[in-house]
N, C-alpha and C. Protein backbone atom coordinates (compact mmCIF):
# COMPACT_ATOMS: atom_id res chain seq x y z
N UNK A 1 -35.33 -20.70 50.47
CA UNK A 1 -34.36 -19.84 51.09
C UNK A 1 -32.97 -20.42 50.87
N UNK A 2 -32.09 -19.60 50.74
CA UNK A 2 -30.50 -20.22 50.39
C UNK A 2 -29.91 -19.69 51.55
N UNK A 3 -28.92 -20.77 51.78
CA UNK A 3 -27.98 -20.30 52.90
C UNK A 3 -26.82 -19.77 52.21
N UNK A 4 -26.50 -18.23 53.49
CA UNK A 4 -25.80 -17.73 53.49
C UNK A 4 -24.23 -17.98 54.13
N UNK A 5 -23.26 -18.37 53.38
CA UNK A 5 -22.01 -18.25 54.10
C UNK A 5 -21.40 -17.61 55.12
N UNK A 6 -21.23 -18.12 55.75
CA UNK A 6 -20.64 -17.32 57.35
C UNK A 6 -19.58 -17.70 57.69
N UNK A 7 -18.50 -16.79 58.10
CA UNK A 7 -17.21 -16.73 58.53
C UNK A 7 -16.80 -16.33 59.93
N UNK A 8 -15.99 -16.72 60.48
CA UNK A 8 -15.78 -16.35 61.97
C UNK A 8 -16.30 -16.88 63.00
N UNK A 9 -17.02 -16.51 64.54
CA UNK A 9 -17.63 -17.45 65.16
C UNK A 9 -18.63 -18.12 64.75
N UNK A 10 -19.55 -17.98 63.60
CA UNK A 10 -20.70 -18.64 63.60
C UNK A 10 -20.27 -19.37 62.28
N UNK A 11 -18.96 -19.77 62.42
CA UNK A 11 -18.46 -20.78 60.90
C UNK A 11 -19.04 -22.12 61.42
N UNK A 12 -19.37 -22.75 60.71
CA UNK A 12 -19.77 -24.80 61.07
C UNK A 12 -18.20 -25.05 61.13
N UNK A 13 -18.35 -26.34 62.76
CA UNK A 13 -17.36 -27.14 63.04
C UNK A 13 -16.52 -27.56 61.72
N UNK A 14 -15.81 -27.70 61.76
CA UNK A 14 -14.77 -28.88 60.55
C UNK A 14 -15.07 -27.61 59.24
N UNK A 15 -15.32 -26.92 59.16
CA UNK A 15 -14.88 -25.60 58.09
C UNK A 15 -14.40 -24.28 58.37
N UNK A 16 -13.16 -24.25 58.51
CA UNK A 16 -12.61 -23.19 59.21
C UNK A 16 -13.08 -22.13 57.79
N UNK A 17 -12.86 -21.24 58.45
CA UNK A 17 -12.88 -19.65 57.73
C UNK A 17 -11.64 -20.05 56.34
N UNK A 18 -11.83 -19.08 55.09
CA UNK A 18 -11.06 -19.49 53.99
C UNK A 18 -9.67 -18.34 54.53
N UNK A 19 -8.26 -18.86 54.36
CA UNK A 19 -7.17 -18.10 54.60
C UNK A 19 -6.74 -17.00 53.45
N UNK A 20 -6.54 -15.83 54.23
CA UNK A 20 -5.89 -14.62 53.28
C UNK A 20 -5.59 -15.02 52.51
N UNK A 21 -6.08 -14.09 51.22
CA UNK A 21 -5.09 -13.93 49.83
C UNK A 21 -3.72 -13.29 49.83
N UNK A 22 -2.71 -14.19 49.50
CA UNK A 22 -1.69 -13.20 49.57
C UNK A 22 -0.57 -13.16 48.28
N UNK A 23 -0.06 -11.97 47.97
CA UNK A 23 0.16 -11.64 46.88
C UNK A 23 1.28 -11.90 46.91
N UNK A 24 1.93 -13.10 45.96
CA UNK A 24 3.79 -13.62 45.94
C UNK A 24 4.44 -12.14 45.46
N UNK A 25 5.25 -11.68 46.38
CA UNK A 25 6.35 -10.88 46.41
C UNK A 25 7.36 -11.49 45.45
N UNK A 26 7.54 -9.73 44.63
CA UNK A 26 9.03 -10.04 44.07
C UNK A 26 9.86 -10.72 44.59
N UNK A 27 11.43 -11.43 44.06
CA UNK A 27 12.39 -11.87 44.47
C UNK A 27 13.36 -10.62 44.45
N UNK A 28 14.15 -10.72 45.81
CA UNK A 28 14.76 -9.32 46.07
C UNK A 28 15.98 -9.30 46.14
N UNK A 29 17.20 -8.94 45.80
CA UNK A 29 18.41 -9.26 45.69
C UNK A 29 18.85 -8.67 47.29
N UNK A 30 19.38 -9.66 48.07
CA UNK A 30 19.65 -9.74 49.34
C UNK A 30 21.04 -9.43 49.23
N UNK A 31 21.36 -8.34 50.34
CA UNK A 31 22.59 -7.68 50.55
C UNK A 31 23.40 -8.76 51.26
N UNK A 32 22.64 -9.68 52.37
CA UNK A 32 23.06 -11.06 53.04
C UNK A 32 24.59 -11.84 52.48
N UNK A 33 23.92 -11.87 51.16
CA UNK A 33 24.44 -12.69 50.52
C UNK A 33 26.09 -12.07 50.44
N UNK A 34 27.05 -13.32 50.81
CA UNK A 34 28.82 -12.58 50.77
C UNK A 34 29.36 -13.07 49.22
N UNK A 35 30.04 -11.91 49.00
CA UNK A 35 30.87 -11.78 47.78
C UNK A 35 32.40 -11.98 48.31
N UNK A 36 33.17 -12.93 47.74
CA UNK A 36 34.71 -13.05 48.47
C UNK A 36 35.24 -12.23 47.61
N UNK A 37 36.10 -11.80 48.75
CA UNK A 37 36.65 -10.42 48.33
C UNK A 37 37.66 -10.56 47.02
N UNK A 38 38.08 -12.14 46.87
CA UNK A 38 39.02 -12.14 46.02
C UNK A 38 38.04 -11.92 44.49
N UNK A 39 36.58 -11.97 44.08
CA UNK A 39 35.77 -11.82 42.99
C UNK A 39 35.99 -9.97 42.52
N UNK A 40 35.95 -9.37 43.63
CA UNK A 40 35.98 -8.11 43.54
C UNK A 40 37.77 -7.72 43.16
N UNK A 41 38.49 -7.89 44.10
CA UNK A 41 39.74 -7.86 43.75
C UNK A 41 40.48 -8.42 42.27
N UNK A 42 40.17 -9.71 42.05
CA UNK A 42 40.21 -10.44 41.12
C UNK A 42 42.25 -10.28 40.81
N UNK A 43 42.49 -10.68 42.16
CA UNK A 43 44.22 -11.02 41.45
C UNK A 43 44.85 -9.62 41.79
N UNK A 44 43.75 -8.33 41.64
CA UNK A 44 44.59 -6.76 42.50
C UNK A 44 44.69 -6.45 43.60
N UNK A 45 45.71 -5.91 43.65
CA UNK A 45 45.75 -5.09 45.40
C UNK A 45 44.70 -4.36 45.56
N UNK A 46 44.21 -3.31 44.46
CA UNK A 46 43.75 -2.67 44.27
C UNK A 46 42.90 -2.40 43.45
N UNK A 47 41.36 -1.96 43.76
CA UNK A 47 39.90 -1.66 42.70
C UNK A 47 39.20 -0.76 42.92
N UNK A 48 39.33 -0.12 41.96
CA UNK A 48 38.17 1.37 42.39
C UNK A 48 36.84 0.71 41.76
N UNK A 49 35.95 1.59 43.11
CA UNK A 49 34.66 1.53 42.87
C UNK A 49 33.81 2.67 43.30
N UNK A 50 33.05 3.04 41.93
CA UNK A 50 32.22 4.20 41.74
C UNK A 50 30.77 3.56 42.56
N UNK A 51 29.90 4.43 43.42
CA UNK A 51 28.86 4.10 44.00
C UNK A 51 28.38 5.87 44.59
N UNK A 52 27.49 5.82 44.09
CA UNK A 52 26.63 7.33 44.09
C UNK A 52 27.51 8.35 43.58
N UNK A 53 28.17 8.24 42.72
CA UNK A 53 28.90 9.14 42.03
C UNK A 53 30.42 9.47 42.44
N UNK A 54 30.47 8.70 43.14
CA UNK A 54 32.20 9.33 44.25
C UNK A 54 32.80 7.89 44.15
N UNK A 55 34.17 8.18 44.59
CA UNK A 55 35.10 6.66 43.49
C UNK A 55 35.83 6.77 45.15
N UNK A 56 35.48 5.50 45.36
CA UNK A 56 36.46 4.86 46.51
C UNK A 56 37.55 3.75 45.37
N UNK A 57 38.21 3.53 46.93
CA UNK A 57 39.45 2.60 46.49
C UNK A 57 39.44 1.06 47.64
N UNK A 58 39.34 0.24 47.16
CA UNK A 58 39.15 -1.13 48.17
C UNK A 58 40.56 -1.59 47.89
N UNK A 59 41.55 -2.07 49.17
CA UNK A 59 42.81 -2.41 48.94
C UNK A 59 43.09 -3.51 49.81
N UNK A 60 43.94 -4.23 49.33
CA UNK A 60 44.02 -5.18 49.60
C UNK A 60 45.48 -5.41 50.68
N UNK A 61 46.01 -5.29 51.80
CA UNK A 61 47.03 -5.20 52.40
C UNK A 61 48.07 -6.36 52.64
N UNK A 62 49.31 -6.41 52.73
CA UNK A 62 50.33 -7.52 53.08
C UNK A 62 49.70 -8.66 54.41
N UNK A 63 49.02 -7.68 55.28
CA UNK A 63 48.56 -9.21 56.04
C UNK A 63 47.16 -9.19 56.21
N UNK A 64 46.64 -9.47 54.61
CA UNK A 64 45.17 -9.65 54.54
C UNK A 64 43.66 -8.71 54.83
N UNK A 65 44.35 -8.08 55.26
CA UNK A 65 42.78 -6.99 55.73
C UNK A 65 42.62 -5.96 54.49
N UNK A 66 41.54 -5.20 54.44
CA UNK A 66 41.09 -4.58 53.27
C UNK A 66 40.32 -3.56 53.95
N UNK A 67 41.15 -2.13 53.01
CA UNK A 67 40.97 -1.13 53.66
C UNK A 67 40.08 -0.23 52.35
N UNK A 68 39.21 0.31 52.54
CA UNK A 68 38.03 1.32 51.71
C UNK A 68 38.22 2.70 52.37
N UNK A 69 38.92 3.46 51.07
CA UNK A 69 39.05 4.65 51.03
C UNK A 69 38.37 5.67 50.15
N UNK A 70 38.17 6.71 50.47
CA UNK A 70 37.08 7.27 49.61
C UNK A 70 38.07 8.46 48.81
């Protein structure tokens, strides 16, 4: 007779049950991550940017704040 493997309560002491398979996930480009504004600007007041088809304007103001206009 061969023994059958058993998992869960009737596992033997000192052999726990074998842990989930789990499948390595893509690497995902995280929105998290900050872009300084001066990469985008790059030296302009001013940069248009196209995003779903419609063109905003990102600007850059005399005391630092940055205003997105569509």
């Amino acid at each position: 007779m061969s023994a059958i493997p058993c998992h869960g309560a009737e596992a033997v002491a000192g052999n726990p049950p074998p842990a989930p398979v789990r499948s390595a996930s893509p690497p995902t480009t995280s929105a998290a991550s900050p872009v300084p504004s001066t990469t985008l600007l790059q030296g302009r007041s001013v940069v248009q940017i196209e995003h779903n088809g419609a063109l905003y304007q990102l600007r850059s103001t005399r005391l630092g704040k940055l205003i997105l206009t569509k």
